[in-house]
Protein backbone atom coordinates (compact mmCIF):
# COMPACT_ATOMS: atom_id res chain seq x y z
CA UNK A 1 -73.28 -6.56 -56.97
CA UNK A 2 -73.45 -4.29 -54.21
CA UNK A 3 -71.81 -1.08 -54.40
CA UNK A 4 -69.33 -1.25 -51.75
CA UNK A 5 -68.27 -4.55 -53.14
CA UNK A 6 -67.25 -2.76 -56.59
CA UNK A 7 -65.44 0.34 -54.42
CA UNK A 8 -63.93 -2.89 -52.85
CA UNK A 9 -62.86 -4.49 -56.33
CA UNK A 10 -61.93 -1.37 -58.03
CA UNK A 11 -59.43 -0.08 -54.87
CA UNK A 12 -57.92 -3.23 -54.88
CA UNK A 13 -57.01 -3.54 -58.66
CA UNK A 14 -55.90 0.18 -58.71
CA UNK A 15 -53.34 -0.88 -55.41
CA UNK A 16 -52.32 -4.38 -57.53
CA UNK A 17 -52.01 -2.07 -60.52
CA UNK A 18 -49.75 0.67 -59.01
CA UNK A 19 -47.65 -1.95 -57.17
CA UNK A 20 -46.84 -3.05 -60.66
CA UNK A 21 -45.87 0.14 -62.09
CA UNK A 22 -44.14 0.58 -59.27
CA UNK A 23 -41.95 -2.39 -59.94
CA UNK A 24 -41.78 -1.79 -64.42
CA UNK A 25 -40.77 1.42 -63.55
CA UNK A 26 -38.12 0.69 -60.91
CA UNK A 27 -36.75 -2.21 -62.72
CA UNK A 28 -36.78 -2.43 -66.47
CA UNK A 29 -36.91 1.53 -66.81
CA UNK A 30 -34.08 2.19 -64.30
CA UNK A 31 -32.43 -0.49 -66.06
CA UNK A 32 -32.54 1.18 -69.86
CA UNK A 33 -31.73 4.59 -68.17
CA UNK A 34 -28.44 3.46 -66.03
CA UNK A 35 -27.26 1.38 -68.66
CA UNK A 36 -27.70 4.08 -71.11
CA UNK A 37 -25.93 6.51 -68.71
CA UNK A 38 -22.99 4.26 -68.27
CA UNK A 39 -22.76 3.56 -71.91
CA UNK A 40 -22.68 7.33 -72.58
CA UNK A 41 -19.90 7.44 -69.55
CA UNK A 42 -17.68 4.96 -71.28
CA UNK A 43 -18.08 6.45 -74.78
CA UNK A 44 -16.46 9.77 -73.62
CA UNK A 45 -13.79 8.02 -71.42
CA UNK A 46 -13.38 6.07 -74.79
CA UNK A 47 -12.57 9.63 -76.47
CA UNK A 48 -9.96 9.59 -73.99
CA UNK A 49 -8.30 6.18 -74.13
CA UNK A 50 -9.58 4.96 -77.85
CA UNK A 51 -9.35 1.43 -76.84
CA UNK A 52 -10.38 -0.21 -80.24
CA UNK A 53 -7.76 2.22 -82.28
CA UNK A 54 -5.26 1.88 -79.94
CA UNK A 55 -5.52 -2.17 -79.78
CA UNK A 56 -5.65 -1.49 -84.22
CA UNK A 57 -2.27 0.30 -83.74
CA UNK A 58 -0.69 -1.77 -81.31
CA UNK A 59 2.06 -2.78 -83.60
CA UNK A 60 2.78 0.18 -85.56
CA UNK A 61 5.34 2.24 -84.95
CA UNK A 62 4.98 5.28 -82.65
CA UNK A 63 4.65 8.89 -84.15
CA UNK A 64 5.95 6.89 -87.51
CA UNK A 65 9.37 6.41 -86.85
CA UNK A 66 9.71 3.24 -88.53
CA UNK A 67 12.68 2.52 -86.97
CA UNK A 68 13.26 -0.19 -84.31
CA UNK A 69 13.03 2.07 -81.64
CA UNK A 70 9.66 3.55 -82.75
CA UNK A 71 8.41 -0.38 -82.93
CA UNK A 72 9.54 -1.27 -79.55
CA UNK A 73 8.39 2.25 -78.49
CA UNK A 74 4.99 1.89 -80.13
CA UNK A 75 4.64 -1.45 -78.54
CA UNK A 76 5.02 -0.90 -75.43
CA UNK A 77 3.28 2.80 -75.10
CA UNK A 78 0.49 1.05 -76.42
CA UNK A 79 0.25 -1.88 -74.72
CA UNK A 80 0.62 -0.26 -71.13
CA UNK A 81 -2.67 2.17 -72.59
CA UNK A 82 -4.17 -1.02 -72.91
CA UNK A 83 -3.66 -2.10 -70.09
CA UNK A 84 -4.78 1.12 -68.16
CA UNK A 85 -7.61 1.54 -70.13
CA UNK A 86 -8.76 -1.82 -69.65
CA UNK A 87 -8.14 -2.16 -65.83
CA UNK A 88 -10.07 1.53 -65.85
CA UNK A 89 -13.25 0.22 -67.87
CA UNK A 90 -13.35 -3.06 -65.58
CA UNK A 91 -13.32 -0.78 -62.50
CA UNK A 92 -16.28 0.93 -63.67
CA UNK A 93 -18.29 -1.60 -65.21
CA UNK A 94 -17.83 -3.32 -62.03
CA UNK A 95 -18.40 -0.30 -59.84
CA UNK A 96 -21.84 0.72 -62.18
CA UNK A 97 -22.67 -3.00 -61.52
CA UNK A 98 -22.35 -2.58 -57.91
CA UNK A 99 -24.82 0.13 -57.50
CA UNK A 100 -26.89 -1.42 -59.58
CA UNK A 101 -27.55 -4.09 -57.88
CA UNK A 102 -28.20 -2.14 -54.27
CA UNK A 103 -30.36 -0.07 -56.46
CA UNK A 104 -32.56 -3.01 -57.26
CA UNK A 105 -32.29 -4.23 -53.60
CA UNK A 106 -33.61 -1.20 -51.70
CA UNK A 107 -37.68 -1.73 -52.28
CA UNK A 108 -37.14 -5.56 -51.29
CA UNK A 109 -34.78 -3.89 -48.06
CA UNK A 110 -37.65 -1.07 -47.21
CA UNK A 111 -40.57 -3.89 -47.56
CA UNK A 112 -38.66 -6.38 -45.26
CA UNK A 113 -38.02 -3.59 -42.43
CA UNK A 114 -42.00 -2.31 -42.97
CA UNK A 115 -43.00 -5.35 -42.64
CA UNK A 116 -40.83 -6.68 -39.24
């Protein structure tokens, strides 16, 4: 094999090989890194809202005042956290999805305009 011909091979596989990193890295380890960073963003609105305890205590009464007042209280306190919280989380989730998604689109977007 002549030598220009492995120069020829070995540039190529190095460009194949990069454009794959290139693509692992900007998919599936952007993916592990946003969806741990949105994780961690829900946890501490979590601290916040404690959806799971507050759906646990949704009919208890509030501040223990076992009376029917502190039932109906407690129920409806509750349920209009729940309700906040959950439209809150949704709007985020959805939002983080959103970006996401143009995040994945931009190489495809740059490509298509280098290439026109």
């Amino acid at each position: 094999m002549k030598p220009m011909n492995v120069t020829a091979v070995y540039l190529v596989s190095r460009f194949l090989y990069r454009i794959i990193e290139f693509a692992r890295h900007w998919y599936v380890k952007s993916f592990h890194i946003y969806f741990d960073r949105v994780l961690t963003m829900l946890g501490a609105l979590d601290r916040s809202f404690a959806l799971k305890i507050t759906a646990k205590n949704l009919f208890k009464p509030l501040y223990q005042d076992y009376s029917i007042i502190g039932y109906i209280m407690g129920f409806i306190f509750r349920s209009f956290r729940l309700v906040v919280a959950g439209a809150l989380y949704g709007a985020i989730l959805l939002a983080a999805t959103v970006v996401y998604f143009v995040w994945l689109l931009i190489p495809p977007y740059l490509l298509m305009l280098i290439v026109r």
